[in-house]
C-alpha atoms as a PDB file:
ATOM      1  CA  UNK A   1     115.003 102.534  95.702  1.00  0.00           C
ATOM      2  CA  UNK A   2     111.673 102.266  96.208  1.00  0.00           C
ATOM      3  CA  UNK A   3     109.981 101.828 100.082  1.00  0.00           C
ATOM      4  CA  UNK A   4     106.806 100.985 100.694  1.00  0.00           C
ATOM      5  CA  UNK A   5     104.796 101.612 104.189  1.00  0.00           C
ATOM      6  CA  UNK A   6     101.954  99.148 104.951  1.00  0.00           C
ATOM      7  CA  UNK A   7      99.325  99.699 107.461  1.00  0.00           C
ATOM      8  CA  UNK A   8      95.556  98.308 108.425  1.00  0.00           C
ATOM      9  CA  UNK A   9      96.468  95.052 109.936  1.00  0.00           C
ATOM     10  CA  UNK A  10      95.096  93.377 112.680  1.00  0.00           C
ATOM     11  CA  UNK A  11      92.939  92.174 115.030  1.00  0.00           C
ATOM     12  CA  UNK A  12      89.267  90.879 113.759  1.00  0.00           C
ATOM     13  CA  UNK A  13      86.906  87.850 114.550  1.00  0.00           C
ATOM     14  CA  UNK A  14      86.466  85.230 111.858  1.00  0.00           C
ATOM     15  CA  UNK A  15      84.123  86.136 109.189  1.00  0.00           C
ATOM     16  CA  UNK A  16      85.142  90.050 109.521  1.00  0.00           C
ATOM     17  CA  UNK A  17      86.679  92.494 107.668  1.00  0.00           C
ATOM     18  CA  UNK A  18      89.769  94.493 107.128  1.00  0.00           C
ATOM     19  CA  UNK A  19      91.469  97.023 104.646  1.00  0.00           C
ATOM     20  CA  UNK A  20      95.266  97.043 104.565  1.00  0.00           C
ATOM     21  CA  UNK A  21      96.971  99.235 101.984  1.00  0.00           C
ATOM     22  CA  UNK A  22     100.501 100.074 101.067  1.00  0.00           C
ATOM     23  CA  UNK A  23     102.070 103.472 100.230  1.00  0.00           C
ATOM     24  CA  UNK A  24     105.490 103.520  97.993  1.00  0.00           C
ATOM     25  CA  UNK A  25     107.639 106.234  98.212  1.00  0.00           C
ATOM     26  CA  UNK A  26     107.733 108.843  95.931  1.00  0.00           C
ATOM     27  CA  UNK A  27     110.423 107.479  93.590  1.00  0.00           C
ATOM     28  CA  UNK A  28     112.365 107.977  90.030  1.00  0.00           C
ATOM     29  CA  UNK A  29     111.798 104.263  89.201  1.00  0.00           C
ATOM     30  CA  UNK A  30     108.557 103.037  87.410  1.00  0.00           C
ATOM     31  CA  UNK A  31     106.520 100.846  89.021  1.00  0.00           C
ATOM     32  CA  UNK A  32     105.027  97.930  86.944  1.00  0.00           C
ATOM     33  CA  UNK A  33     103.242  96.107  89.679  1.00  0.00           C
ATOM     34  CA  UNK A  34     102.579  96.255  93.286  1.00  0.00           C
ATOM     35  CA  UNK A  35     100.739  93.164  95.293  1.00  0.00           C
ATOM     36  CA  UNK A  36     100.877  91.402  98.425  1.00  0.00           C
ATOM     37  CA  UNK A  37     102.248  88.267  99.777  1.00  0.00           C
ATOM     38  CA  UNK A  38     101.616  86.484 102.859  1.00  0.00           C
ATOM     39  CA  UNK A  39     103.578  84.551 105.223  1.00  0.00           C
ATOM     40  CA  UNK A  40     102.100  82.074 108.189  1.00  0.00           C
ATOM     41  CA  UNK A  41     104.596  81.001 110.759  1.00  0.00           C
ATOM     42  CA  UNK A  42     106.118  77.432 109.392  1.00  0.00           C
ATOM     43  CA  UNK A  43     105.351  78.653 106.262  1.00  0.00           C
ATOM     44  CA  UNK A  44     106.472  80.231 102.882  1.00  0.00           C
ATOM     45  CA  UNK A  45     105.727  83.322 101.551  1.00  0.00           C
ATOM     46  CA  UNK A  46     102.590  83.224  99.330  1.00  0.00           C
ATOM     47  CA  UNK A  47     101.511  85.459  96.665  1.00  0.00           C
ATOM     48  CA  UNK A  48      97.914  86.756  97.687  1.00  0.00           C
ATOM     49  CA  UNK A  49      97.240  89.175  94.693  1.00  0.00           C
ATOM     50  CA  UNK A  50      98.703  91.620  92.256  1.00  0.00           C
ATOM     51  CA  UNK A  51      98.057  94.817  90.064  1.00  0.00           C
ATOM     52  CA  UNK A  52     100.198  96.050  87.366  1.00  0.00           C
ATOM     53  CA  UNK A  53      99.600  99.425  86.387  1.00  0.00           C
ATOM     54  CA  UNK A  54      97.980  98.338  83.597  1.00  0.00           C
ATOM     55  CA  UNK A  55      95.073  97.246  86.356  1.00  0.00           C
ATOM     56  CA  UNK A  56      95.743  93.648  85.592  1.00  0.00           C
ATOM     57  CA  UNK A  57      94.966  91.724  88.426  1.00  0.00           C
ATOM     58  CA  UNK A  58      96.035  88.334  89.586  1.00  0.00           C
ATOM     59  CA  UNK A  59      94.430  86.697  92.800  1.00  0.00           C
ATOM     60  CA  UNK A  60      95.428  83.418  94.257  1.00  0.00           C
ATOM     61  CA  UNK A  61      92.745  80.814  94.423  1.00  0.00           C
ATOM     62  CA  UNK A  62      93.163  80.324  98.442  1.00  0.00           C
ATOM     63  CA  UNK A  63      91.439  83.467  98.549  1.00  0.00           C
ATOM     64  CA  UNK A  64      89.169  84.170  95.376  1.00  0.00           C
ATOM     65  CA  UNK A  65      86.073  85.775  96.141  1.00  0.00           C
ATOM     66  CA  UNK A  66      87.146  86.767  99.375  1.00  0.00           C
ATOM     67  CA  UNK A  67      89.583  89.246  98.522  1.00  0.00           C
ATOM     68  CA  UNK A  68      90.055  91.983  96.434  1.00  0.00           C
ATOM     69  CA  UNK A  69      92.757  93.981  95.308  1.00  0.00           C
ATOM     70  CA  UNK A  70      93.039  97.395  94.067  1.00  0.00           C
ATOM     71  CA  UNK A  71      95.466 100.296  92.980  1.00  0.00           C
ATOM     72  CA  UNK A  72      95.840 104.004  92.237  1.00  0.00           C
ATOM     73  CA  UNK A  73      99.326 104.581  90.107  1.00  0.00           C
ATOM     74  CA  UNK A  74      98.987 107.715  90.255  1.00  0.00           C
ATOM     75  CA  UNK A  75      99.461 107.620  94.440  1.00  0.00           C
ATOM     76  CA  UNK A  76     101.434 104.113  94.086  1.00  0.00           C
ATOM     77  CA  UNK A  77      99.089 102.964  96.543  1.00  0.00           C
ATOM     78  CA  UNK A  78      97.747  99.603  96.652  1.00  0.00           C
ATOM     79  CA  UNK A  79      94.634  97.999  98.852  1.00  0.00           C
ATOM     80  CA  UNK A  80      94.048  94.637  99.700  1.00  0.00           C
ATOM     81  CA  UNK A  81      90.044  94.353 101.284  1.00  0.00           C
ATOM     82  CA  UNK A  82      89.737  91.173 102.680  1.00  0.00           C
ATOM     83  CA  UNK A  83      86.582  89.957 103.562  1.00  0.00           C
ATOM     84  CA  UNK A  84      84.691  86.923 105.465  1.00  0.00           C
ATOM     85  CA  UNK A  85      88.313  86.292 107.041  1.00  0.00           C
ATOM     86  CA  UNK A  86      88.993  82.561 108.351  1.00  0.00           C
ATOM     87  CA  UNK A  87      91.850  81.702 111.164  1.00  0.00           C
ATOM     88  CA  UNK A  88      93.755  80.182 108.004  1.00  0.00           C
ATOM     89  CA  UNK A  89      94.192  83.790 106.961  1.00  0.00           C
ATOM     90  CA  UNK A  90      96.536  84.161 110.098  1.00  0.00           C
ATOM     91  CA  UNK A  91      99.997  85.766 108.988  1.00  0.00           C
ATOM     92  CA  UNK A  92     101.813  88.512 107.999  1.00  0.00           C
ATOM     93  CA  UNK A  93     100.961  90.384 104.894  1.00  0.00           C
ATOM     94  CA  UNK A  94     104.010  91.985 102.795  1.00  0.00           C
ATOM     95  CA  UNK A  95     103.518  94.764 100.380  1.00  0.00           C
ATOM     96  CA  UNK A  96     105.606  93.645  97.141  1.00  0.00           C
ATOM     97  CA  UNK A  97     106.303  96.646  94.171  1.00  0.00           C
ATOM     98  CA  UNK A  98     108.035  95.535  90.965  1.00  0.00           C
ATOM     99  CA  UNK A  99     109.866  98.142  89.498  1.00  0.00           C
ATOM    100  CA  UNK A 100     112.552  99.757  87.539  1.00  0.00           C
ATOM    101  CA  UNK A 101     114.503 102.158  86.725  1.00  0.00           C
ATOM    102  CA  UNK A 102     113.310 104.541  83.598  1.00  0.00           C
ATOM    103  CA  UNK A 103     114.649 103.265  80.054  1.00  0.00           C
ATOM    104  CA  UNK A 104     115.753  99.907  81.790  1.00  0.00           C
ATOM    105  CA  UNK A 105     114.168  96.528  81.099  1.00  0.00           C
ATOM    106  CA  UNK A 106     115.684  94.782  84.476  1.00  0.00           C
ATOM    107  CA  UNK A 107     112.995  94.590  87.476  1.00  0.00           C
ATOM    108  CA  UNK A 108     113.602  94.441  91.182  1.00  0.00           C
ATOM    109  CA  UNK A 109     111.778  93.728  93.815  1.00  0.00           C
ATOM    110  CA  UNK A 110     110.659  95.622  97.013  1.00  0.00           C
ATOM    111  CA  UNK A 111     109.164  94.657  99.835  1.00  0.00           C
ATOM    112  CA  UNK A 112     107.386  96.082 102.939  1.00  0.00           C
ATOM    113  CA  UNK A 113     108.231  95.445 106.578  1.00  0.00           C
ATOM    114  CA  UNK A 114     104.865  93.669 106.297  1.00  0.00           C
ATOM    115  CA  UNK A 115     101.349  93.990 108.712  1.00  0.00           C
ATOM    116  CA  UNK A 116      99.962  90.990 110.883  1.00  0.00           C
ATOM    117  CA  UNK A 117      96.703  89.830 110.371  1.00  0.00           C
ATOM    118  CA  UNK A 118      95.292  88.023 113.119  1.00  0.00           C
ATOM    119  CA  UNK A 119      92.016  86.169 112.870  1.00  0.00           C
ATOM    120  CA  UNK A 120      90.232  84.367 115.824  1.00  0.00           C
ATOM    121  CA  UNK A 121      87.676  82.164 115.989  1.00  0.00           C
END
């Protein structure tokens, strides 16, 4: 099993800035990736970026430039800094690992119990 703990959600007037970052437990399975996803009310879940832990990163257009996402393996932390925030970026972000167990080739997924962002105008 493998938990993850998100915090730095929030409160901030559009344009601002926040930092949230995610914490796995310490665990026997190998990571491969961690990201976040996002989730507006009415809405699906929505990848917002991704690291593997070979520091590959994958960000999703909505929010290129914008946002960036980082990662230290060697905590299992990841970071999501999101900058010149918009209302649109109103929802609640989930931490996401990818892992498995060692000498195994079959991935699950984990998720977080995920951090609000609220942005207001």
């Amino acid at each position: 099993q493998v938990q993850l703990v998100e915090s730095g959600g929030g409160l901030v007037q559009s344009g601002g800035f926040l930092k949230l970052s995610c914490v796995a437990s310490r665990t026997v399975f190998i990571i491969d990736s961690m990201g976040w996803y996002r989730q507006a009310p009415g809405e699906q879940r929505e990848l917002v970026g991704t690291i593997t832990s070979a520091r590959t990163t994958n960000i999703a257009d909505s929010v290129l430039g914008r946002f960036f996402i980082s990662g230290d393996y060697a905590e299992n932390t990841v970071y999501l800094q999101m900058k010149s925030l918009k209302p649109e970026d109103k929802a609640t972000y989930y931490c996401n690992a990818v892992a498995r167990r060692n000498g195994r080739a079959q991935q699950l997924d984990y998720w977080g119990q995920g951090t609000q962002v609220t942005v207001s105008t």
